[in-house]
PDB file of N, CA and C in Angstrom:
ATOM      1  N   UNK A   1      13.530   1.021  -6.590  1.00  0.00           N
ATOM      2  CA  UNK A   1      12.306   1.354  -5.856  1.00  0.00           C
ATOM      3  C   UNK A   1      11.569   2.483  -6.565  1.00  0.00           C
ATOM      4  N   UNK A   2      10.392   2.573  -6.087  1.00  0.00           N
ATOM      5  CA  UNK A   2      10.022   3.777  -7.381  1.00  0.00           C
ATOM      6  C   UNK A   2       8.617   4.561  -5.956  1.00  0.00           C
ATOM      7  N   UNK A   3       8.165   5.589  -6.348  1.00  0.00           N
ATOM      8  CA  UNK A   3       7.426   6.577  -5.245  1.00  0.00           C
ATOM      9  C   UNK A   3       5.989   6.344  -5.582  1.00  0.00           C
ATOM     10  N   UNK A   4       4.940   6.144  -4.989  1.00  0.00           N
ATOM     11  CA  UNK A   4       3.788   6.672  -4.881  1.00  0.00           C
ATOM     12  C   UNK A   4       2.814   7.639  -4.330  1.00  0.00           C
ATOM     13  N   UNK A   5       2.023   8.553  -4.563  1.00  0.00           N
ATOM     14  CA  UNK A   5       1.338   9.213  -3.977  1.00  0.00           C
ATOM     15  C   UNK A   5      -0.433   9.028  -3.849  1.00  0.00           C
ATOM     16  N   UNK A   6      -0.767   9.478  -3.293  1.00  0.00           N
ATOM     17  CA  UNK A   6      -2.462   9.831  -3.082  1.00  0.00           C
ATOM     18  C   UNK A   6      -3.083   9.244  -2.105  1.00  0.00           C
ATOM     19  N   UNK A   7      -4.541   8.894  -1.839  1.00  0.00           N
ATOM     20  CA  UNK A   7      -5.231   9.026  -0.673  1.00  0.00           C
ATOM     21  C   UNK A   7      -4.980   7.046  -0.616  1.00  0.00           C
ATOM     22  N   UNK A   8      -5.040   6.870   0.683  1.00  0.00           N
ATOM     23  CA  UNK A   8      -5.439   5.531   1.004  1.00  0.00           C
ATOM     24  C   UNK A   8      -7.171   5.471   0.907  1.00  0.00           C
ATOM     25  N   UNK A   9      -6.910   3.997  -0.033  1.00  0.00           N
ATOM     26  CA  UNK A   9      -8.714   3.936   0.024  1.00  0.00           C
ATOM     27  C   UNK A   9      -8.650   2.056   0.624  1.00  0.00           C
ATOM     28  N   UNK A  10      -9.704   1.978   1.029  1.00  0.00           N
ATOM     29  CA  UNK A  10     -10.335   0.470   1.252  1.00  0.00           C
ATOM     30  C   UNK A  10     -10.626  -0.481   0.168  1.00  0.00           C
ATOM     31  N   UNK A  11     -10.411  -1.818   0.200  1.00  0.00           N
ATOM     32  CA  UNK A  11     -10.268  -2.410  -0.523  1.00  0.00           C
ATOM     33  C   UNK A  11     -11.777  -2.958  -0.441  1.00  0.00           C
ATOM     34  N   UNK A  12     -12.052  -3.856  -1.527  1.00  0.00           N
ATOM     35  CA  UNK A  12     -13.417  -4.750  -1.367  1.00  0.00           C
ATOM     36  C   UNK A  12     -13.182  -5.622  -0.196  1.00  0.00           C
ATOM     37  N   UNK A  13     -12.014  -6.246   0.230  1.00  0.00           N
ATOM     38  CA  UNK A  13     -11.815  -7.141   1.026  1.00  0.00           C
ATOM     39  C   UNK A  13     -11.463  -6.115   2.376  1.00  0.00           C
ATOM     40  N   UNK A  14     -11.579  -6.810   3.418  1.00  0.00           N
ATOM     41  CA  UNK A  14     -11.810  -6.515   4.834  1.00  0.00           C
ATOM     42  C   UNK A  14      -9.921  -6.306   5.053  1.00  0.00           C
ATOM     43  N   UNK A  15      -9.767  -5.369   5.363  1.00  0.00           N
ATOM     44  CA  UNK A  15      -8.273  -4.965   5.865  1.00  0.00           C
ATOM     45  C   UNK A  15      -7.526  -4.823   4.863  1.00  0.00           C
ATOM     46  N   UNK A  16      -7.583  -4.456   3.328  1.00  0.00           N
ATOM     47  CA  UNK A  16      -6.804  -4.387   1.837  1.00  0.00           C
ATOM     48  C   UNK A  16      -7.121  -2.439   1.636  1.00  0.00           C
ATOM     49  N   UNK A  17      -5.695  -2.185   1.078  1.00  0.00           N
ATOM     50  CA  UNK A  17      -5.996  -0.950   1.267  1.00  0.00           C
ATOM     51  C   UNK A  17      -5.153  -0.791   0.061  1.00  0.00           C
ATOM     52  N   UNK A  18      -5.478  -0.148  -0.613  1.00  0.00           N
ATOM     53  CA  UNK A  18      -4.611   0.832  -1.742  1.00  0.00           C
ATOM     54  C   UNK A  18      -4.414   2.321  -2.298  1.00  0.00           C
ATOM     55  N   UNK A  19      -3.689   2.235  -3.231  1.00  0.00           N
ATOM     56  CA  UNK A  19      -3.373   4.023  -3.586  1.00  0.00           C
ATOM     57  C   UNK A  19      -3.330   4.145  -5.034  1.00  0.00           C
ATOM     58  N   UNK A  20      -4.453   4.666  -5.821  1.00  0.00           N
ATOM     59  CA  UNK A  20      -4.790   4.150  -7.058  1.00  0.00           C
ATOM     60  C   UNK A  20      -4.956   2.474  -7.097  1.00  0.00           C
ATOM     61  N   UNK A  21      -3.699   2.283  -8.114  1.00  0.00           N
ATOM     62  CA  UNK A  21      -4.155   0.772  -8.560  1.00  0.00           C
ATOM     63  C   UNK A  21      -3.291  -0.364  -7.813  1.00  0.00           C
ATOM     64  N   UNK A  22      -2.626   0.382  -6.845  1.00  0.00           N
ATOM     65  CA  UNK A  22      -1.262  -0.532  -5.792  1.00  0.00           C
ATOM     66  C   UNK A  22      -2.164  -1.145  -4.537  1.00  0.00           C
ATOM     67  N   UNK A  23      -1.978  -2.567  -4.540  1.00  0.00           N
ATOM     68  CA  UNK A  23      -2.499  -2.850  -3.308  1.00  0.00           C
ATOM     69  C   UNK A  23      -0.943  -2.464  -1.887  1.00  0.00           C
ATOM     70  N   UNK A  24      -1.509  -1.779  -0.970  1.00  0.00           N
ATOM     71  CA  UNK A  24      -0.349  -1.860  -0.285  1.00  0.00           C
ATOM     72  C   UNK A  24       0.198  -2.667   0.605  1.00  0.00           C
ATOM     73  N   UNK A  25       1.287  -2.826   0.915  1.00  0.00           N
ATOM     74  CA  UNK A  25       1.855  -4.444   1.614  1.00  0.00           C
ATOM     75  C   UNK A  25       2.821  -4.007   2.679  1.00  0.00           C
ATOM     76  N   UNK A  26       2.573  -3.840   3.851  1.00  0.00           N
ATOM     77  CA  UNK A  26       3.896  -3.601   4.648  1.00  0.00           C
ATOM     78  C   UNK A  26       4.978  -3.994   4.637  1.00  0.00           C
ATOM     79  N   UNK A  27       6.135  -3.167   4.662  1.00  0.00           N
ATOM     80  CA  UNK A  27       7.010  -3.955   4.624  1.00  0.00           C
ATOM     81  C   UNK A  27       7.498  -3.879   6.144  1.00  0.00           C
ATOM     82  N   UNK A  28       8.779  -4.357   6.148  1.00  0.00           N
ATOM     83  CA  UNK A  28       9.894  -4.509   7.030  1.00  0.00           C
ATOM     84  C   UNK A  28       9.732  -2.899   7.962  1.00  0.00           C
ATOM     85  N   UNK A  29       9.402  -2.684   9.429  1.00  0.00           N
ATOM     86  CA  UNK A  29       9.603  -1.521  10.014  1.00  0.00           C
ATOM     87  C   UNK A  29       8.009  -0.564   9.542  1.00  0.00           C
ATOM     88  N   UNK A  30       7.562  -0.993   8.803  1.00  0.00           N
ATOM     89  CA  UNK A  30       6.309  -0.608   8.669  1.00  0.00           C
ATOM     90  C   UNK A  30       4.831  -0.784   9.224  1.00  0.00           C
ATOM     91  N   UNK A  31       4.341   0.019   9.869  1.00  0.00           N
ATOM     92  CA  UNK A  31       2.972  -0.827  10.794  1.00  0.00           C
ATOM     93  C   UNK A  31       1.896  -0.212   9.387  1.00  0.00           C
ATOM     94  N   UNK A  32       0.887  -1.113   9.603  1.00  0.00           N
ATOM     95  CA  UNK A  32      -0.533  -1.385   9.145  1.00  0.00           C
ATOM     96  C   UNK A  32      -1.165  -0.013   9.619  1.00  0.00           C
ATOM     97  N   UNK A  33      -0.994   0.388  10.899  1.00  0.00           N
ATOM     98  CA  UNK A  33      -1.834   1.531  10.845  1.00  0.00           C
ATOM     99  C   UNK A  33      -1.456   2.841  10.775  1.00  0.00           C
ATOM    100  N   UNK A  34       0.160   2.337  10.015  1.00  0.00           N
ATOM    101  CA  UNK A  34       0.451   4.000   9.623  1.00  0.00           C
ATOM    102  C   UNK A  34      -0.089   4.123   8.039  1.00  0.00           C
ATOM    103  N   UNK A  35      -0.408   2.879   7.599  1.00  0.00           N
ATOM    104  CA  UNK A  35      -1.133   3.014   6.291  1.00  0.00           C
ATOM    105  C   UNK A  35      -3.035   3.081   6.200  1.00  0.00           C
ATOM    106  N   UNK A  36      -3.286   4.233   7.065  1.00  0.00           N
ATOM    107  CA  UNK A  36      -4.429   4.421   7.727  1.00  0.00           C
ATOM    108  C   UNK A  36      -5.577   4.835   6.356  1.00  0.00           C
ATOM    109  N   UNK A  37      -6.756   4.178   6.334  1.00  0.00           N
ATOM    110  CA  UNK A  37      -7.465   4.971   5.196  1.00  0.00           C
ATOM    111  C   UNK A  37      -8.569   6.431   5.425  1.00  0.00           C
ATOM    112  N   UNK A  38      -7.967   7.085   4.237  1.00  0.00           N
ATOM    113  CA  UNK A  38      -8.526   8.334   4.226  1.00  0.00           C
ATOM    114  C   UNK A  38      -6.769   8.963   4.357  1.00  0.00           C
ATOM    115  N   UNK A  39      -5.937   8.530   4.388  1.00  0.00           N
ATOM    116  CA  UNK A  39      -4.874   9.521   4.917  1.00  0.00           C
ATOM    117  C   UNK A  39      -4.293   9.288   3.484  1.00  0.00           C
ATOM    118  N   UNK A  40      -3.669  11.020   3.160  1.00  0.00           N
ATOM    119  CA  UNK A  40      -2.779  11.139   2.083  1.00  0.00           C
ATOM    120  C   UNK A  40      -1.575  11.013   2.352  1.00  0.00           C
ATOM    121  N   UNK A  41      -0.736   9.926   1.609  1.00  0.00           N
ATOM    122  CA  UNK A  41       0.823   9.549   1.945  1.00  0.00           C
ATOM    123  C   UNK A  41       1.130   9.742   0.497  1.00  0.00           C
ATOM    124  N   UNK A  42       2.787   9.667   0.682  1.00  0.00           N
ATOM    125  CA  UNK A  42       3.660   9.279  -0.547  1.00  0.00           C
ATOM    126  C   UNK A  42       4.518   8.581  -0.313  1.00  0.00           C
ATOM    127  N   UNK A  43       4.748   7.197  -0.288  1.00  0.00           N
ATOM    128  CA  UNK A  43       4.993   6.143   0.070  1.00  0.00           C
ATOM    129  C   UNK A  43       6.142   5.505  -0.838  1.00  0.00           C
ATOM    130  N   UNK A  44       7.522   5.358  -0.223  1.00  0.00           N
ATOM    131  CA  UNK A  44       8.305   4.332  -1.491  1.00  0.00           C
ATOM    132  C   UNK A  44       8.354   3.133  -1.331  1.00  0.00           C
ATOM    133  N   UNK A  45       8.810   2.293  -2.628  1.00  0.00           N
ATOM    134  CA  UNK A  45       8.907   0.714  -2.375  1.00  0.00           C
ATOM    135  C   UNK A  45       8.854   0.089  -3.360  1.00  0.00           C
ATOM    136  N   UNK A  46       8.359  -1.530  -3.822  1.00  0.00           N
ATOM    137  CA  UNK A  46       8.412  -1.665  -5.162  1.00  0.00           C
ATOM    138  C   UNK A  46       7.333  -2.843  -5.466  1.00  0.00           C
ATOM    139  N   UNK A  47       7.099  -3.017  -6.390  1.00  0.00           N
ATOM    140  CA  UNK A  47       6.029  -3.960  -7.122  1.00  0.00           C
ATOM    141  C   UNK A  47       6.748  -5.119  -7.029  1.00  0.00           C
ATOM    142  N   UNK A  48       5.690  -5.949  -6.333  1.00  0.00           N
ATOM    143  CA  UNK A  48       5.679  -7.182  -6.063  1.00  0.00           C
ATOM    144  C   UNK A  48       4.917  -8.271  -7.239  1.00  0.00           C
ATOM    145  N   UNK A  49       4.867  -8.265  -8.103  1.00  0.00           N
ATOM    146  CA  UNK A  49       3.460  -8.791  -8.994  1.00  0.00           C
ATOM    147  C   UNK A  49       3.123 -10.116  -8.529  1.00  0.00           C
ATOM    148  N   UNK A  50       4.122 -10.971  -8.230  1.00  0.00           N
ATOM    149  CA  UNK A  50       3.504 -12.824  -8.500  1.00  0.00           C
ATOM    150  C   UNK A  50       3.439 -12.614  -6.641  1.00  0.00           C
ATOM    151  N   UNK A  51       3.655 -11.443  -5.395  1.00  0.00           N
ATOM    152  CA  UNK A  51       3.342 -12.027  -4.417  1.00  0.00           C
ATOM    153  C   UNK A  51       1.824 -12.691  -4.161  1.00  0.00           C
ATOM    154  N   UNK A  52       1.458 -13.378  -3.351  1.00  0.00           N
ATOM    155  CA  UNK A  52       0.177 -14.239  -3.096  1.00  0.00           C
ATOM    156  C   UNK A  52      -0.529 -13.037  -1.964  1.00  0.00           C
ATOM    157  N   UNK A  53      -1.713 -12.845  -2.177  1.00  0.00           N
ATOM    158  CA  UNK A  53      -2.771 -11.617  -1.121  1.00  0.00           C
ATOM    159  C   UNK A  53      -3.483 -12.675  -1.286  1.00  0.00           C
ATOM    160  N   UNK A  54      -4.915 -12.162   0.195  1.00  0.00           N
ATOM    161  CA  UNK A  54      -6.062 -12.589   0.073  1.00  0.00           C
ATOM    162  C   UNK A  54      -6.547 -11.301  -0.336  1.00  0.00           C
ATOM    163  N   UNK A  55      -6.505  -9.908  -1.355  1.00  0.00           N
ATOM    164  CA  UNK A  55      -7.268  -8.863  -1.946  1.00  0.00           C
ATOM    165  C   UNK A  55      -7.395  -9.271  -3.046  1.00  0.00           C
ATOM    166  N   UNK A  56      -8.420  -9.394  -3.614  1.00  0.00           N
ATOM    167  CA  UNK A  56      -8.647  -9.521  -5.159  1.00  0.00           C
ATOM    168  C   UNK A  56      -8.540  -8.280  -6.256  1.00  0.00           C
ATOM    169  N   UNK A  57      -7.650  -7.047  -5.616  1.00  0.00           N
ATOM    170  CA  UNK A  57      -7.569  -6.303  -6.167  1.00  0.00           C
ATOM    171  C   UNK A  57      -6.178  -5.810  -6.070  1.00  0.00           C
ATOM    172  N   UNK A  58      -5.868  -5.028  -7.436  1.00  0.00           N
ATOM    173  CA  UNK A  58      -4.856  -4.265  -7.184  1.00  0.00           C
ATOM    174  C   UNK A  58      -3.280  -5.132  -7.219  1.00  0.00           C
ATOM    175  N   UNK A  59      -2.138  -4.640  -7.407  1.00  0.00           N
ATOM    176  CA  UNK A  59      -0.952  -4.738  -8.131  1.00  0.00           C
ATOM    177  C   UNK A  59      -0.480  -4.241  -6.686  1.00  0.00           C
ATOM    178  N   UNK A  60       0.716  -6.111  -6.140  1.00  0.00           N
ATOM    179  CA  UNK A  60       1.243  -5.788  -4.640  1.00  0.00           C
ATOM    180  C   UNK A  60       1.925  -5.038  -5.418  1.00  0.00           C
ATOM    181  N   UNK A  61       2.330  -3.322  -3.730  1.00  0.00           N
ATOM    182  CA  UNK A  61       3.382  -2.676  -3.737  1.00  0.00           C
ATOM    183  C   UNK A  61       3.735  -3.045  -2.117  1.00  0.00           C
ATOM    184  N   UNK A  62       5.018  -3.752  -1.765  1.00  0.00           N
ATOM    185  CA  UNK A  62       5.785  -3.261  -0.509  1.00  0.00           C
ATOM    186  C   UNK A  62       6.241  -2.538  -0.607  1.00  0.00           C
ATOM    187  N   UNK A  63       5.714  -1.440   0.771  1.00  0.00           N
ATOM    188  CA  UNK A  63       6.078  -0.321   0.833  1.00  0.00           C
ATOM    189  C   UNK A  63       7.250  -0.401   1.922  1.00  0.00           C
ATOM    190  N   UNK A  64       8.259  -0.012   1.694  1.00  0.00           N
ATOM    191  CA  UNK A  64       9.456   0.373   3.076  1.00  0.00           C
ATOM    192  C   UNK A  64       9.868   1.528   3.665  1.00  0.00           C
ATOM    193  N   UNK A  65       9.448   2.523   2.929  1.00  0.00           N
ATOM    194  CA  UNK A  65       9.340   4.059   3.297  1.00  0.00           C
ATOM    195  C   UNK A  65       8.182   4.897   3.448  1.00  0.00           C
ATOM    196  N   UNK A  66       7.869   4.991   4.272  1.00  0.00           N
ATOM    197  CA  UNK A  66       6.932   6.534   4.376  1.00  0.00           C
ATOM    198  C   UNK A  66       7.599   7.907   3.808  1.00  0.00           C
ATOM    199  N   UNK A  67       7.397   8.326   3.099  1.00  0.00           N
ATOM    200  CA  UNK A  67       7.758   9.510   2.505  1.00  0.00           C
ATOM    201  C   UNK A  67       7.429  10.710   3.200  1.00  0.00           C
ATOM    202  N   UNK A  68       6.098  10.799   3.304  1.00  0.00           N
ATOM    203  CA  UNK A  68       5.208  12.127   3.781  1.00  0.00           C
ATOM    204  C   UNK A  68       3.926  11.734   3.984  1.00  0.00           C
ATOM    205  N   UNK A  69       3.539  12.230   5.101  1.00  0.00           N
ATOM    206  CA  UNK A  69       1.960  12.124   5.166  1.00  0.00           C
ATOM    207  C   UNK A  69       1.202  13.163   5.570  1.00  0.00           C
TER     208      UNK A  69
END
């Protein structure tokens, strides 16, 4: 698993949210609106590359940990 940090931003697509270049993906025990945008997290989990999104952006990360927010 490996860590990420920085601000949640909005995606071009309607409900896609990322942190830099990670689209983020809930995982397991994780809600959608603890990955709130505008909020700074550091988030663990791991790269998903071939999963299927409807975001046209960004490199899946499932996230399974909240780190800090």
């Amino acid at each position: 698993s490996m860590e990420i940090s920085g601000t949640v931003v909005e995606g071009v697509e309607m409900g896609c949210r990322l942190i830099d270049q990670y689209l983020l993906m809930p995982g397991p025990g994780i809600n959608r609106d603890d990955l709130r945008i505008g909020a700074m997290l550091t988030v663990r989990g791991r790269v998903e590359k071939g999963m299927m999104t409807t975001c046209q952006q960004g490199t899946p990360f499932v996230v399974t940990e909240i780190v800090s927010r």
